[in-house]
N, C-alpha and C. Protein backbone atom coordinates (compact mmCIF):
# COMPACT_ATOMS: atom_id res chain seq x y z
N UNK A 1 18.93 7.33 -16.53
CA UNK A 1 19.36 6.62 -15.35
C UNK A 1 18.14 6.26 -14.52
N UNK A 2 18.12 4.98 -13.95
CA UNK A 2 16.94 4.63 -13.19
C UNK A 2 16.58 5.01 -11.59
N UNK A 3 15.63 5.47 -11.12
CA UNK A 3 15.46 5.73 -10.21
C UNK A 3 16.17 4.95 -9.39
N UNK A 4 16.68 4.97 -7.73
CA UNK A 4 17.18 4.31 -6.98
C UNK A 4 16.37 4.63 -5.80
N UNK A 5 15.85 3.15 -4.95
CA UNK A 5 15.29 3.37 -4.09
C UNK A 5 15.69 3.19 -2.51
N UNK A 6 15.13 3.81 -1.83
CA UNK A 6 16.07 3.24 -0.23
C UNK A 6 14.94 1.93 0.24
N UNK A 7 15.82 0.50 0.83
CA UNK A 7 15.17 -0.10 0.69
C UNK A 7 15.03 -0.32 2.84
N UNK A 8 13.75 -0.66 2.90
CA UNK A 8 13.17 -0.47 4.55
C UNK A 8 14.15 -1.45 4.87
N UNK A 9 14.93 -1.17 6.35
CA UNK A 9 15.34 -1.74 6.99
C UNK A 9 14.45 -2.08 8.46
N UNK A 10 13.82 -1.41 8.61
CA UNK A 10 13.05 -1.69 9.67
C UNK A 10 11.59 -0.71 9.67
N UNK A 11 10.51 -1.04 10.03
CA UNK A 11 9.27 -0.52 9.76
C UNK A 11 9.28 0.78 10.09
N UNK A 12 10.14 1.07 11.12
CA UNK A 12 9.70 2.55 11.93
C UNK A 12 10.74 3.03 11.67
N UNK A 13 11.34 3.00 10.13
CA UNK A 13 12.22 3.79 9.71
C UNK A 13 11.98 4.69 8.55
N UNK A 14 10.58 4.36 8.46
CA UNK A 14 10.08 5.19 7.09
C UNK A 14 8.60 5.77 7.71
N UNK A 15 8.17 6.67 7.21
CA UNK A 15 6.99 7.55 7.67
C UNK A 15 5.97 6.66 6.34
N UNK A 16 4.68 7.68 7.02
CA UNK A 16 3.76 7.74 6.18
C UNK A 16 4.28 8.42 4.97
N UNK A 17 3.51 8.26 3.62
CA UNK A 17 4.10 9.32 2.59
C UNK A 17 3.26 10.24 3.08
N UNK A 18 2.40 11.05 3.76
CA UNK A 18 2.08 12.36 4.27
C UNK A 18 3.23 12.70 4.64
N UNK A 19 3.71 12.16 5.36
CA UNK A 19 4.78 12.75 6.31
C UNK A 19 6.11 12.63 5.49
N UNK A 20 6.04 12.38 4.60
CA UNK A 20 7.00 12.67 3.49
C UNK A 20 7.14 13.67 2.27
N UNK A 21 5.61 14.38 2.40
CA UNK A 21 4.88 15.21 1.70
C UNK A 21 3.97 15.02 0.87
N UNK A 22 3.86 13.92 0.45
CA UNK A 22 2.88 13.85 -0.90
C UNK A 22 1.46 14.22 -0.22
N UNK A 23 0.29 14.72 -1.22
CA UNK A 23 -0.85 14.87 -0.62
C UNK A 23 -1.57 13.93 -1.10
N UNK A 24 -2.01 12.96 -0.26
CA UNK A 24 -2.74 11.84 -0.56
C UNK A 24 -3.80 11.60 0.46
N UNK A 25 -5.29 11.06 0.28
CA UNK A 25 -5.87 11.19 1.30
C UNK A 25 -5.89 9.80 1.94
N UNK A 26 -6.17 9.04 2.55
CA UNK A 26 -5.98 7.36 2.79
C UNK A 26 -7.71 7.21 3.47
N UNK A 27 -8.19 6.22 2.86
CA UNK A 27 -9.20 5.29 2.74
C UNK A 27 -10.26 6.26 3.39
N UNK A 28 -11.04 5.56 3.87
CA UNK A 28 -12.36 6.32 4.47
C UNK A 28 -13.50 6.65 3.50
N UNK A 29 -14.83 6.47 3.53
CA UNK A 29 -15.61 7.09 2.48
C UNK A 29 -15.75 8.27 1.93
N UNK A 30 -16.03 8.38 0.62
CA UNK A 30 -15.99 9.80 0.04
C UNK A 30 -16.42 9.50 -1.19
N UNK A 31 -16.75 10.61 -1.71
CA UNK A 31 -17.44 10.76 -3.17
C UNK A 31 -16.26 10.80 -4.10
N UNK A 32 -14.99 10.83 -3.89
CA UNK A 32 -14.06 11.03 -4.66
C UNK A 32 -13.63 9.18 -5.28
N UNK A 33 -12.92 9.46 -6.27
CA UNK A 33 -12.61 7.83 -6.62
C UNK A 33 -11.54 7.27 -5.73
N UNK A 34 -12.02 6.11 -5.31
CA UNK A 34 -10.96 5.49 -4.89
C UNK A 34 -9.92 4.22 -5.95
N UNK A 35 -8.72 4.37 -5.33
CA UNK A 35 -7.47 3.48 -5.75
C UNK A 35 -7.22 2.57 -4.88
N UNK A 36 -6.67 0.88 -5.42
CA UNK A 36 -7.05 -0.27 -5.15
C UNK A 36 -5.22 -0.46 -5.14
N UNK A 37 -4.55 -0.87 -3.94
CA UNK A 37 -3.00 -1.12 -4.57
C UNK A 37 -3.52 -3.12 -3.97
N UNK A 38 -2.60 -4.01 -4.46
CA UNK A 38 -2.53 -4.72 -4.32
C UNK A 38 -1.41 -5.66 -3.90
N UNK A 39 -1.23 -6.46 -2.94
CA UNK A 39 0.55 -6.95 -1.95
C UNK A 39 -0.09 -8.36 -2.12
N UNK A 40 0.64 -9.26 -2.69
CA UNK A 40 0.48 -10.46 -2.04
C UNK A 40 1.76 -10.74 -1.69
N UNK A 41 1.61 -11.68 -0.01
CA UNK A 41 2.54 -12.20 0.58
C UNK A 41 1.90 -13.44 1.17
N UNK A 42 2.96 -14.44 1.54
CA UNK A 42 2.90 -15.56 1.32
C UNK A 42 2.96 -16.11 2.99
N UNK A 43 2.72 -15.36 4.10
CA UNK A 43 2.47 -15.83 5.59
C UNK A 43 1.48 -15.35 5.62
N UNK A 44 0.38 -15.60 6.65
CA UNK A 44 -0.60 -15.23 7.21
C UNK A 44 -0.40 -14.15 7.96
N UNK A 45 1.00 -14.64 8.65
CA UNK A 45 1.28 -13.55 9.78
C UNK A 45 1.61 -11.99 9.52
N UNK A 46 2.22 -12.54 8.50
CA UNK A 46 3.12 -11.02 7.68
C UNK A 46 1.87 -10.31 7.21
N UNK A 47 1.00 -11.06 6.54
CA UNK A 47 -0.06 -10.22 5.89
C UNK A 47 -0.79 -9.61 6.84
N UNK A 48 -1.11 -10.22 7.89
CA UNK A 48 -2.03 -9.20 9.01
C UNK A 48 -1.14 -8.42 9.99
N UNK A 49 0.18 -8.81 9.58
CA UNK A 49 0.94 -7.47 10.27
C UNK A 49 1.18 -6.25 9.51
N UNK A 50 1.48 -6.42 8.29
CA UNK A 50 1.29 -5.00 7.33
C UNK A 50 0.06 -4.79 6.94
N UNK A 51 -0.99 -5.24 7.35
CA UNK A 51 -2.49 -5.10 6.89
C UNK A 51 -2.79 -3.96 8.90
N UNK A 52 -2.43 -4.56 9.61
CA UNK A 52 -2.19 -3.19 10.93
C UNK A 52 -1.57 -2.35 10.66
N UNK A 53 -0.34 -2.44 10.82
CA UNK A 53 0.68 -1.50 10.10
C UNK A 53 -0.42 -0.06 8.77
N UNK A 54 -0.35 -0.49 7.83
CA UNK A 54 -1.30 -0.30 7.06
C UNK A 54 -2.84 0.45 7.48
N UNK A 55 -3.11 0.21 8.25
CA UNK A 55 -4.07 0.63 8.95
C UNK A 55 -3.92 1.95 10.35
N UNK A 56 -2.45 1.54 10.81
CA UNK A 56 -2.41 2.51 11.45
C UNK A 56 -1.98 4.01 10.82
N UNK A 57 -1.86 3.76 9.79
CA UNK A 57 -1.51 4.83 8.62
C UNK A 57 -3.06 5.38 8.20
N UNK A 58 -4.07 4.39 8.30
CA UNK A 58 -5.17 5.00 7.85
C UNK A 58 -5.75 4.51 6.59
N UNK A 59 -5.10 3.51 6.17
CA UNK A 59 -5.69 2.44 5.21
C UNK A 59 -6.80 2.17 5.45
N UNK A 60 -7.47 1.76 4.44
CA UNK A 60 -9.07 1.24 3.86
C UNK A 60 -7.95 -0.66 3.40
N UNK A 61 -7.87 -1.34 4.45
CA UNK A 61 -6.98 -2.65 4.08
C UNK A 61 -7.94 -3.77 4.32
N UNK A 62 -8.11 -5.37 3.22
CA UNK A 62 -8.41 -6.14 3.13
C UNK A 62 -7.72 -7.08 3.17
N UNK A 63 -7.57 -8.20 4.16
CA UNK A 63 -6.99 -9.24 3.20
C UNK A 63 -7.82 -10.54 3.27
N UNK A 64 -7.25 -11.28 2.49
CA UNK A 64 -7.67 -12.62 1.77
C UNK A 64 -6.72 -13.66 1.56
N UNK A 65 -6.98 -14.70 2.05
CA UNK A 65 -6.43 -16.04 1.49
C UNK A 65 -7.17 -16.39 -0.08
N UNK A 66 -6.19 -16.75 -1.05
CA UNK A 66 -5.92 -17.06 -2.36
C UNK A 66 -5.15 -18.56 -2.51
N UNK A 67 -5.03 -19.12 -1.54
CA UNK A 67 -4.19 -20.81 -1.32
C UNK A 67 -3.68 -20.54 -1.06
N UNK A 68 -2.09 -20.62 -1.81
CA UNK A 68 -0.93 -20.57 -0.92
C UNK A 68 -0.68 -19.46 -0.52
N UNK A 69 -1.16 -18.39 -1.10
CA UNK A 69 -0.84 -17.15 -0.68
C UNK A 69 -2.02 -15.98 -0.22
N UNK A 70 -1.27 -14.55 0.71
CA UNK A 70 -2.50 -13.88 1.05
C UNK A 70 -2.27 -12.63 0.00
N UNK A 71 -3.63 -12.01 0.03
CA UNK A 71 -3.81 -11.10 -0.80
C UNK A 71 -4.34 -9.67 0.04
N UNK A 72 -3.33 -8.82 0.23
CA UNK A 72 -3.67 -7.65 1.22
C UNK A 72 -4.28 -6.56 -0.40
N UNK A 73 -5.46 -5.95 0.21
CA UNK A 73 -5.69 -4.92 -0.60
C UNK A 73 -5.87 -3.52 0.24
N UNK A 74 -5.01 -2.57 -0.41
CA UNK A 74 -5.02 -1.02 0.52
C UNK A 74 -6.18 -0.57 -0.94
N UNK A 75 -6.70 0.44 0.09
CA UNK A 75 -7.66 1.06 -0.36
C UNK A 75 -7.16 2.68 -0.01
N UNK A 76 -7.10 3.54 -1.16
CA UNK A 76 -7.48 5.16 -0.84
C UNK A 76 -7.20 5.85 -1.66
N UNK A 77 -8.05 7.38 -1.39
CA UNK A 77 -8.44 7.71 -2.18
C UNK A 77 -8.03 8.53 -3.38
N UNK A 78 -7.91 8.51 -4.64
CA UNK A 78 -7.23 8.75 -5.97
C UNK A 78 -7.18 10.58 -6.09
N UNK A 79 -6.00 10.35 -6.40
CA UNK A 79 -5.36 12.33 -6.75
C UNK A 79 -5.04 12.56 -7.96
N UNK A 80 -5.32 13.45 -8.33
CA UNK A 80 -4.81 13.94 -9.98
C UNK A 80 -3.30 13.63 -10.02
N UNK A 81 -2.77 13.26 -9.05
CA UNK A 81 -1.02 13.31 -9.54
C UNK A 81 -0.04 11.96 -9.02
N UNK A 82 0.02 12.31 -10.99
CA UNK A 82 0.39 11.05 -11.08
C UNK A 82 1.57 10.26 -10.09
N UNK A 83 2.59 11.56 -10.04
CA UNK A 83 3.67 11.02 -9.74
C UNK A 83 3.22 10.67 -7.66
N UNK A 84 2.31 10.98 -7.00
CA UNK A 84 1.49 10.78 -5.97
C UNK A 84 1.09 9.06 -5.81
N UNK A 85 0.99 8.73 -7.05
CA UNK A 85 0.71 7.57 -7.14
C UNK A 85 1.56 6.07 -7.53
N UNK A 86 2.90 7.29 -8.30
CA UNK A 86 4.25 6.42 -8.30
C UNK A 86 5.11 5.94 -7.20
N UNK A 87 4.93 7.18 -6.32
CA UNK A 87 5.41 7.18 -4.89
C UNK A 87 4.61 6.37 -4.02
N UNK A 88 3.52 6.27 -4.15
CA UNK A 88 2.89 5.26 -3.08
C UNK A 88 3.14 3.79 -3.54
N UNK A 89 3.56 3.45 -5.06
CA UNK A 89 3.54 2.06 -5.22
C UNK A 89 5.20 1.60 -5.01
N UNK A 90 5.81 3.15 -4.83
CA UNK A 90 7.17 2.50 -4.38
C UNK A 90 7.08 2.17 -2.98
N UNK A 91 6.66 3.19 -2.32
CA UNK A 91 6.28 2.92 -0.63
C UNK A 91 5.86 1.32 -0.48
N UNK A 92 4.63 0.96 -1.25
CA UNK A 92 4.31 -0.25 -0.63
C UNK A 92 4.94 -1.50 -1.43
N UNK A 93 5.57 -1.02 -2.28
CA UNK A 93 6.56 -2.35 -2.71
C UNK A 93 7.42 -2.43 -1.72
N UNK A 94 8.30 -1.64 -1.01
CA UNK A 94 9.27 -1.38 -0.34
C UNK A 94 8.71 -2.15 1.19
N UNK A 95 7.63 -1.99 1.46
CA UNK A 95 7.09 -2.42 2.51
C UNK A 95 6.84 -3.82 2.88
N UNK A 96 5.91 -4.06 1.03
CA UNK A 96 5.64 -5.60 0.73
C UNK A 96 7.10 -6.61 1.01
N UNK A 97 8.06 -5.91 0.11
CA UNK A 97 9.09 -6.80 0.34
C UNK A 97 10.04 -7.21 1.50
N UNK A 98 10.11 -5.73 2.36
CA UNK A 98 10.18 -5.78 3.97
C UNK A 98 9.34 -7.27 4.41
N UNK A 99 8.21 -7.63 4.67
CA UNK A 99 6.94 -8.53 5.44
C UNK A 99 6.76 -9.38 4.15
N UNK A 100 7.94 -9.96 3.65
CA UNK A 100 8.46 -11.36 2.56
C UNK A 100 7.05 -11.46 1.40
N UNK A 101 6.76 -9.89 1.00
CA UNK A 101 5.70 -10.31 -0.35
C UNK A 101 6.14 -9.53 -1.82
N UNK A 102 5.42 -8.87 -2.29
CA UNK A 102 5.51 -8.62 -3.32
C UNK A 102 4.76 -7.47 -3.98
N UNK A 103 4.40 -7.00 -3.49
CA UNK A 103 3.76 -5.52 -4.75
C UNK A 103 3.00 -5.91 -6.24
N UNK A 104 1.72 -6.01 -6.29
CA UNK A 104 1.26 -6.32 -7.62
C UNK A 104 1.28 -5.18 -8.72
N UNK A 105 0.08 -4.71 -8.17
CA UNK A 105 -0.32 -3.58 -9.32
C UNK A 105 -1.57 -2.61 -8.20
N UNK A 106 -2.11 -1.69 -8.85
CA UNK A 106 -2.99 -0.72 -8.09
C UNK A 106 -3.90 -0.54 -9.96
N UNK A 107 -5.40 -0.62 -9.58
CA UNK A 107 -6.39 0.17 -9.91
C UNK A 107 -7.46 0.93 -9.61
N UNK A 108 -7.79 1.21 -10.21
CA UNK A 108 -8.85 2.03 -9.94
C UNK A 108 -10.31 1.64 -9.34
N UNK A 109 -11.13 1.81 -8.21
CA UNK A 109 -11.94 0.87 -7.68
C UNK A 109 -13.30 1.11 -8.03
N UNK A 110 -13.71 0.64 -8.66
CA UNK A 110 -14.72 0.39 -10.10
C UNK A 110 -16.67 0.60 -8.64
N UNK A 111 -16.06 -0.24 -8.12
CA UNK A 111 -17.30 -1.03 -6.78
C UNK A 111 -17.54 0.54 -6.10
N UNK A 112 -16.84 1.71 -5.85
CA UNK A 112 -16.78 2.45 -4.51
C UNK A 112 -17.76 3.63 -5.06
């Protein structure tokens, strides 16, 4: 049976995943590897509102215009567990699609 997710009705209805428990550390420099998730959404506005949003959580966040669309990148930093990392790409799909985008993919950040 497939996971079922709760989907955001409003921003300040879901926590940080700290505050949901997972132990994850969010952006900032460190010797540890960092993880790259990737949102594109398709306003300007939306993207630099979950790129704050995002940030007030403590994100390492970029974004970029790509033409028609923007390209938010969260940045932080990588945990042995896996399922730590399943949970954060549900979080920010859930989020992406809240602020009309989309959830790509997350790797590993090769540059840090």
């Amino acid at each position: 049976m497939g996971k079922m997710r709760a989907k955001i009705k409003h921003p300040e209805e879901t926590g940080t995943v700290r505050q949901h428990g997972a132990h994850f550390i969010y952006g900032g420099p460190s010797a540890e590897k960092m993880i790259v998730f990737y949102i594109e959404l398709y306003g300007e506005s939306s993207a630099y509102y979950l790129a704050a949003r995002l940030q007030k959580e403590h994100w390492d966040v970029h974004v970029m215009p790509t033409g028609s669309s923007w390209v938010l990148l969260a940045k932080a930093v990588l945990t042995p567990d896996h399922q730590t990392i399943t949970d954060l790409c549900d979080y920010l799909s859930d989020l992406s699609e809240f602020y009309g985008g989309s959830f790509k993919r997350w790797e590993l950040d090769t540059y840090h």
